[in-house]
PDB file of N, CA and C in Angstrom:
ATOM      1  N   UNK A   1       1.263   8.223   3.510  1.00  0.00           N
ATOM      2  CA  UNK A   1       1.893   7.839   2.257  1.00  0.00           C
ATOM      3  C   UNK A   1       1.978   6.308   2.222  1.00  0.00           C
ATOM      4  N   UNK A   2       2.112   5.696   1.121  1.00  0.00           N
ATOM      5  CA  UNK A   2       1.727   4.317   0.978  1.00  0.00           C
ATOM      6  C   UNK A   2       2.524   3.889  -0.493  1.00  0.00           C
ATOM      7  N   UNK A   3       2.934   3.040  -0.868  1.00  0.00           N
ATOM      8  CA  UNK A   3       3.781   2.494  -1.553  1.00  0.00           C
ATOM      9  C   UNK A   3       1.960   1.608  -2.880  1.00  0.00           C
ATOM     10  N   UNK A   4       2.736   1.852  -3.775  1.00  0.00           N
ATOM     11  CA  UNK A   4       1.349   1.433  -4.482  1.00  0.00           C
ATOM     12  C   UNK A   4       1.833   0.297  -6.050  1.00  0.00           C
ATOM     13  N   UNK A   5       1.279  -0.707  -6.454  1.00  0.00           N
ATOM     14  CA  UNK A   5       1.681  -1.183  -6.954  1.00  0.00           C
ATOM     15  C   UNK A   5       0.918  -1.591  -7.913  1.00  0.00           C
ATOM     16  N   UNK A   6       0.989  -2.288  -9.703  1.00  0.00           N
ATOM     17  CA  UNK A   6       0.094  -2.675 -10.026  1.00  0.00           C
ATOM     18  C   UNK A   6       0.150  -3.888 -10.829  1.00  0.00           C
ATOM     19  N   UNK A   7      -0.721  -4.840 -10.887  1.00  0.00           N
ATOM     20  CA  UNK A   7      -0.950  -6.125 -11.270  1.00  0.00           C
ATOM     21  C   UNK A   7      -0.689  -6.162 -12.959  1.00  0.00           C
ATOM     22  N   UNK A   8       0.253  -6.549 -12.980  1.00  0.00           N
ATOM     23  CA  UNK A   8       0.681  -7.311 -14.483  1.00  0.00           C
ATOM     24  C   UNK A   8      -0.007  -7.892 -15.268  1.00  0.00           C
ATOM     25  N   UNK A   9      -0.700  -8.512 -14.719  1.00  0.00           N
ATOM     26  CA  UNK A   9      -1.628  -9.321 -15.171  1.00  0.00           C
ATOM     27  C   UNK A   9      -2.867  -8.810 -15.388  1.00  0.00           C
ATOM     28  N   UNK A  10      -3.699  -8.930 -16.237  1.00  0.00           N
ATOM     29  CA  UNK A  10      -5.013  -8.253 -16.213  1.00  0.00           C
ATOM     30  C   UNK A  10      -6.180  -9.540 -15.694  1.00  0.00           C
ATOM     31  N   UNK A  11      -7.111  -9.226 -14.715  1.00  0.00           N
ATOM     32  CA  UNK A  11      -8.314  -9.614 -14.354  1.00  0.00           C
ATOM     33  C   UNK A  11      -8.870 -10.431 -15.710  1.00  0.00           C
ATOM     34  N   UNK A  12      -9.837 -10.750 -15.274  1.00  0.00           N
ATOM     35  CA  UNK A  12     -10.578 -11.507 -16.259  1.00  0.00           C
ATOM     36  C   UNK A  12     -11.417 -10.523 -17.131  1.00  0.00           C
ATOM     37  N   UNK A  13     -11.659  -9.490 -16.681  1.00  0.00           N
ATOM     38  CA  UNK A  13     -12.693  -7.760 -17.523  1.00  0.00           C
ATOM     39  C   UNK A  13     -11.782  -7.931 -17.903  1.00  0.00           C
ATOM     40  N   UNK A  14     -10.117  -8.084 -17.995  1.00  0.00           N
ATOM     41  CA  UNK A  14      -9.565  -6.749 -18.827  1.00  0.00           C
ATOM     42  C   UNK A  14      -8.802  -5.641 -17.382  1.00  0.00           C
ATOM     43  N   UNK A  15      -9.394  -5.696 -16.567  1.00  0.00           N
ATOM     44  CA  UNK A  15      -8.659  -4.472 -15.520  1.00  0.00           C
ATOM     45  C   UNK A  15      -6.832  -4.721 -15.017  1.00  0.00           C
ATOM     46  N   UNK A  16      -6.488  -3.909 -14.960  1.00  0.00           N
ATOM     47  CA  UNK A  16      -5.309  -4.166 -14.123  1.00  0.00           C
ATOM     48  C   UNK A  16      -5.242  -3.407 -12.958  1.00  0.00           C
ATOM     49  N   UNK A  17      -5.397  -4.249 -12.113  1.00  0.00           N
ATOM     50  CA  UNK A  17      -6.017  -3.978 -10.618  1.00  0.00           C
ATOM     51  C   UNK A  17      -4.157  -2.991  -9.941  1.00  0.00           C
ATOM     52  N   UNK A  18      -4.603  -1.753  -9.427  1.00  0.00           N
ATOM     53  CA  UNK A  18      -3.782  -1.069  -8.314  1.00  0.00           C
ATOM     54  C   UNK A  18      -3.793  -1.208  -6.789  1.00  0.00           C
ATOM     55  N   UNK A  19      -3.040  -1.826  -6.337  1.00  0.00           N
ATOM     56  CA  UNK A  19      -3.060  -1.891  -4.708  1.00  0.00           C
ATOM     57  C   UNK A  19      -2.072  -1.725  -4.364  1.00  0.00           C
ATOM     58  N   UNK A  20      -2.121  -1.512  -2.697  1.00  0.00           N
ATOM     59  CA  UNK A  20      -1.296  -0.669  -1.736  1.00  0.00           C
ATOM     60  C   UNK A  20      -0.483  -1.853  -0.979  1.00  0.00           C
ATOM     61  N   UNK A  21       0.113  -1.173  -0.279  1.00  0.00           N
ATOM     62  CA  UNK A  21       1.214  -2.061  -0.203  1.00  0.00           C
ATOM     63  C   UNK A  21       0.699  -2.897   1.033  1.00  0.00           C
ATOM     64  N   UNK A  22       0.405  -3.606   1.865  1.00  0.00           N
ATOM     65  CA  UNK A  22      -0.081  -4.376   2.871  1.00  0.00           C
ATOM     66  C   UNK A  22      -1.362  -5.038   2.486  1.00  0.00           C
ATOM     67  N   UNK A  23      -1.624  -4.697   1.220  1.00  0.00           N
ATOM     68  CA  UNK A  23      -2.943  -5.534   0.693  1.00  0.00           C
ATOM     69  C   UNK A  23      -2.869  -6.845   0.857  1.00  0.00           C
ATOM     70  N   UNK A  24      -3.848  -7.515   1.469  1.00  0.00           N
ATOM     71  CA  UNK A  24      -3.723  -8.629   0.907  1.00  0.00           C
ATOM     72  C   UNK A  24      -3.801  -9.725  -0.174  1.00  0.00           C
ATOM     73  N   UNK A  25      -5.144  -8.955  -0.914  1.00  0.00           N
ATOM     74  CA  UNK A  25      -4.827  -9.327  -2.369  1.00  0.00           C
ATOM     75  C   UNK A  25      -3.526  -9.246  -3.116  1.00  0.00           C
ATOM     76  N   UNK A  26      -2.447  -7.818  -2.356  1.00  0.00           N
ATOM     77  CA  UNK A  26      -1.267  -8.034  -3.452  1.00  0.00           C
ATOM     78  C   UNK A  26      -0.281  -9.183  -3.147  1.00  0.00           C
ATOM     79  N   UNK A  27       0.093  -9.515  -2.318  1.00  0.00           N
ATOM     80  CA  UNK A  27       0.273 -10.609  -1.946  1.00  0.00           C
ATOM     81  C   UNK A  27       0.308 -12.031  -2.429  1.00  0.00           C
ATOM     82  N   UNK A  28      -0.549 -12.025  -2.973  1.00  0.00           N
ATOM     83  CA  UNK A  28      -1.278 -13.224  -4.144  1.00  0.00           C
ATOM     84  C   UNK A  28      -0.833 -12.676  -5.772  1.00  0.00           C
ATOM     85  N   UNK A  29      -0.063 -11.817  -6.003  1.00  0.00           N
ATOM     86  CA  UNK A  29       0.078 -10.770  -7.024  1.00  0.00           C
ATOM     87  C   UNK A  29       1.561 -11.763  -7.354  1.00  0.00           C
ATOM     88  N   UNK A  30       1.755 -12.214  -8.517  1.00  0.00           N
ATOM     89  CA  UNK A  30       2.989 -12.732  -8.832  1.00  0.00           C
ATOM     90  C   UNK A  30       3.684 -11.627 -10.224  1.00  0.00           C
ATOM     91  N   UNK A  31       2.544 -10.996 -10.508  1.00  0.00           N
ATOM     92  CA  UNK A  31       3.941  -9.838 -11.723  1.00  0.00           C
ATOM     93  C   UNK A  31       2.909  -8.578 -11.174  1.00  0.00           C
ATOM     94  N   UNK A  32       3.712  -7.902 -10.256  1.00  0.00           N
ATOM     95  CA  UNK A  32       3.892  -6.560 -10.082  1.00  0.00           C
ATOM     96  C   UNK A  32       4.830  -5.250 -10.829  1.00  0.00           C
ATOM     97  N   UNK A  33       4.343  -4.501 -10.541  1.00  0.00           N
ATOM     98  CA  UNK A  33       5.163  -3.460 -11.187  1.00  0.00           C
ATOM     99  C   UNK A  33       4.489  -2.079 -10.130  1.00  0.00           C
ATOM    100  N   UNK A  34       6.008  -1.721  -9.168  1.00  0.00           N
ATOM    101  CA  UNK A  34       6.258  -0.540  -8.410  1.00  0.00           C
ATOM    102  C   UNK A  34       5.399   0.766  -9.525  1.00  0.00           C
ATOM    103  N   UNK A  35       4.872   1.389  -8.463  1.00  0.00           N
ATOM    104  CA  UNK A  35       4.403   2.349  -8.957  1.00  0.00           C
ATOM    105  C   UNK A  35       4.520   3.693  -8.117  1.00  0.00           C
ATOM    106  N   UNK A  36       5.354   3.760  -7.400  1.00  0.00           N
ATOM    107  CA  UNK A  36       5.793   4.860  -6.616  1.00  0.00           C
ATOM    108  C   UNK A  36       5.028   5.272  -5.039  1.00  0.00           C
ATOM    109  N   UNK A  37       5.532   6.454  -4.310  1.00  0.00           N
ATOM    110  CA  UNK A  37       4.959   5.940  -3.059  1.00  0.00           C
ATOM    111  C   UNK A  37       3.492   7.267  -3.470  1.00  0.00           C
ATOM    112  N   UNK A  38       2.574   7.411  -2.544  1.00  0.00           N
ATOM    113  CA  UNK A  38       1.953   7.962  -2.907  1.00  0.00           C
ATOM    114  C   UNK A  38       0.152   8.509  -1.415  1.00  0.00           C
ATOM    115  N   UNK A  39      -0.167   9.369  -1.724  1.00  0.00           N
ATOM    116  CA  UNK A  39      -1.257   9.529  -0.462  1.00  0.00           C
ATOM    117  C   UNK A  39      -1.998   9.025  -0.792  1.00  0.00           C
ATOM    118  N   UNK A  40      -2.389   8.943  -1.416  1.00  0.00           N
ATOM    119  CA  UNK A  40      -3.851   8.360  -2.286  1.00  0.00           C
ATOM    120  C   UNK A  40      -3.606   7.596  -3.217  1.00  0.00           C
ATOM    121  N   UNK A  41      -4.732   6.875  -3.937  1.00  0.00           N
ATOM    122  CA  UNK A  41      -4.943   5.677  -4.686  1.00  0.00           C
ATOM    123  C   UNK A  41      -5.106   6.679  -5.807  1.00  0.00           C
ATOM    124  N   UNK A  42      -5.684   7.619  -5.955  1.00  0.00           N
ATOM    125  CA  UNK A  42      -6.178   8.464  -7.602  1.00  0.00           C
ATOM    126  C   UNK A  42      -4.850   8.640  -8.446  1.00  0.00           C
ATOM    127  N   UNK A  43      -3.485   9.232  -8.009  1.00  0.00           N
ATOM    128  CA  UNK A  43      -2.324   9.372  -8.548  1.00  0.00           C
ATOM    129  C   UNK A  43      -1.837   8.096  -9.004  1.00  0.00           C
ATOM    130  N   UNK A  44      -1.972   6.877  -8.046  1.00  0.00           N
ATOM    131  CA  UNK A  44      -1.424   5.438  -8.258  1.00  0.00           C
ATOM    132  C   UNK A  44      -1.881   5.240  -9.523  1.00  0.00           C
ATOM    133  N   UNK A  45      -3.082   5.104  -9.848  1.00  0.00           N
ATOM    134  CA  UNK A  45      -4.165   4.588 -10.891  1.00  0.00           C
ATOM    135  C   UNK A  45      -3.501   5.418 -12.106  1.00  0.00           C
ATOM    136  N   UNK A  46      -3.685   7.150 -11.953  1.00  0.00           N
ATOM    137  CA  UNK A  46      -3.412   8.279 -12.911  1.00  0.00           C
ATOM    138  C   UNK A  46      -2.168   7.167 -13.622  1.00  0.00           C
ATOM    139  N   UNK A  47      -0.988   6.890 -12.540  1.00  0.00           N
ATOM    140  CA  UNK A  47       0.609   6.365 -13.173  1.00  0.00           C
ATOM    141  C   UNK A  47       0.334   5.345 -13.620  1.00  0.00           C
ATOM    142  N   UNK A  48      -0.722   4.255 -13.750  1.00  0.00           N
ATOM    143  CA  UNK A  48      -0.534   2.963 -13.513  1.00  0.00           C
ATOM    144  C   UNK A  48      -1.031   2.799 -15.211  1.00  0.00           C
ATOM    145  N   UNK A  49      -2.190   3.623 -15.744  1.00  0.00           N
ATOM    146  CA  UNK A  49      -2.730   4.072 -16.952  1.00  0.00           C
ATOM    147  C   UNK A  49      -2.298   4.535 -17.933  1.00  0.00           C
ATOM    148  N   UNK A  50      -0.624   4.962 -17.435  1.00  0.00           N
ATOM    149  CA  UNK A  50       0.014   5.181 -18.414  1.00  0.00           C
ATOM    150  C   UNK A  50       0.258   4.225 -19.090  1.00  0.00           C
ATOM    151  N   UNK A  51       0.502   2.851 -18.733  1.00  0.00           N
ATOM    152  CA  UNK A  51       1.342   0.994 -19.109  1.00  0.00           C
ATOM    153  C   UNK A  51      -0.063   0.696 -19.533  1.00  0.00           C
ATOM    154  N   UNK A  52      -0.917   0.707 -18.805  1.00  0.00           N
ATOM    155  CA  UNK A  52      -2.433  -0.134 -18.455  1.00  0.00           C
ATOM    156  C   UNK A  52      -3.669   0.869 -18.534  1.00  0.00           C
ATOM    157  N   UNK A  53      -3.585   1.340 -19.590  1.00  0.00           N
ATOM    158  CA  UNK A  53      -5.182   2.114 -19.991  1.00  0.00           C
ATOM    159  C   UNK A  53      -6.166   1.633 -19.003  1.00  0.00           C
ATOM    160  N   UNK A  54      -6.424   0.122 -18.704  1.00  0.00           N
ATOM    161  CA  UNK A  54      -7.541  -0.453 -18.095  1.00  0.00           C
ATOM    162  C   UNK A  54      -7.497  -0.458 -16.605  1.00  0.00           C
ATOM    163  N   UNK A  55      -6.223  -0.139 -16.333  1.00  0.00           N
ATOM    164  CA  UNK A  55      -5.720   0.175 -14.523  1.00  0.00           C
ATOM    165  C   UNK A  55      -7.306   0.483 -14.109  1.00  0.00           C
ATOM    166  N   UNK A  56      -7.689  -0.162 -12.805  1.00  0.00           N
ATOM    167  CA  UNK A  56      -8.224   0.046 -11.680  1.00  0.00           C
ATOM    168  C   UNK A  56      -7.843  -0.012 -10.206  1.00  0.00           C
ATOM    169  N   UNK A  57      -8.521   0.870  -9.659  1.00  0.00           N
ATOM    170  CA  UNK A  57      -8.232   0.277  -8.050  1.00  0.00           C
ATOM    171  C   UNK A  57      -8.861  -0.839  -7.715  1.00  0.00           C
ATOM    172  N   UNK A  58      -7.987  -1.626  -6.802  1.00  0.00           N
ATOM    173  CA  UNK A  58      -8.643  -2.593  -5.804  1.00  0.00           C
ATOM    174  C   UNK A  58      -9.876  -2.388  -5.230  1.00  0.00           C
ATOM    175  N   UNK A  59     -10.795  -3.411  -4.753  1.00  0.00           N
ATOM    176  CA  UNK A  59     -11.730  -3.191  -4.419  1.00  0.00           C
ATOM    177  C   UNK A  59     -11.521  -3.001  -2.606  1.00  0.00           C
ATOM    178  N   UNK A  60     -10.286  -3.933  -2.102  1.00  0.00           N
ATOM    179  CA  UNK A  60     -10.378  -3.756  -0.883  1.00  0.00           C
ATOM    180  C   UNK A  60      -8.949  -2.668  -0.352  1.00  0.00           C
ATOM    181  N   UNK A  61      -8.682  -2.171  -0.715  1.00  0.00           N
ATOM    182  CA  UNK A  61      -7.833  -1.156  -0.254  1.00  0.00           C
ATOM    183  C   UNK A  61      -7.556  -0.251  -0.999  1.00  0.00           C
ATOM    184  N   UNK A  62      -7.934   0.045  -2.510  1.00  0.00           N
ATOM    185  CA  UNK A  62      -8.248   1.189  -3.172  1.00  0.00           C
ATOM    186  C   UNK A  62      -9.816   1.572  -3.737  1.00  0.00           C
ATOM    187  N   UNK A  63     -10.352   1.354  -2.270  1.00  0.00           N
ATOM    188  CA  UNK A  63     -12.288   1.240  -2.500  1.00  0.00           C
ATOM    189  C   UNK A  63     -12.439   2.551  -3.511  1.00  0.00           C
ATOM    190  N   UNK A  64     -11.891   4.090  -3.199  1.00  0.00           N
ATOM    191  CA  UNK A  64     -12.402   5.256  -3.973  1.00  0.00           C
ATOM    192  C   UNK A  64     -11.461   5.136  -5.578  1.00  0.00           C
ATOM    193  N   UNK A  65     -11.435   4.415  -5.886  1.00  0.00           N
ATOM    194  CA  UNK A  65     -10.415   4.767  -7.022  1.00  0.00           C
ATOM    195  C   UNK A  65     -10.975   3.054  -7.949  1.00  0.00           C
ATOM    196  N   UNK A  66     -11.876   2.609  -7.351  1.00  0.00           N
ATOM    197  CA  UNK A  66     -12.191   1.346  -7.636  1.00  0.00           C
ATOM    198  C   UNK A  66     -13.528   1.952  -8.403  1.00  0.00           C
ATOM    199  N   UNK A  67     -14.010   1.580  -9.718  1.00  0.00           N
ATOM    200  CA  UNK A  67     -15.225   0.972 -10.499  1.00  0.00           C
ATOM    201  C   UNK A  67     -15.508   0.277 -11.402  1.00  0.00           C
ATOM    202  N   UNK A  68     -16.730   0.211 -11.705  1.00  0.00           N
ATOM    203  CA  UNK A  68     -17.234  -1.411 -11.946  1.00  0.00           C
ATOM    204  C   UNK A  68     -16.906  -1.168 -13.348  1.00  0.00           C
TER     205      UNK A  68
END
């Protein structure tokens, strides 16, 4: 289980990137928004899409839940 969070901010596409909690990209993340704890990255994303239609996973710690 893993604590999952997602970027406030949207990317330059448009994405609003989902990452886990020890990421290091999140880290660099200045408007987060908790997104509950969770096994997987697919549920994170599912919740994160509710705020952020454009929610994606991270590329480096939500690799399966991540596309282009």
């Amino acid at each position: 289980m893993a604590r999952y969070y997602v970027n406030m901010n949207p990317q330059d596409n448009g994405d609003h990137e989902v990452h886990k909690s020890g990421c290091y990209w999140l880290g660099l993340v200045k408007n987060k928004k908790f997104l509950g704890i969770y096994t997987s990255c697919t549920p994170a994303v599912k919740e994160a899409k509710k705020t952020y239609p454009t929610a994606n996973g991270c590329y480096h710690c939500s690799r399966p839940c991540h596309t282009t």
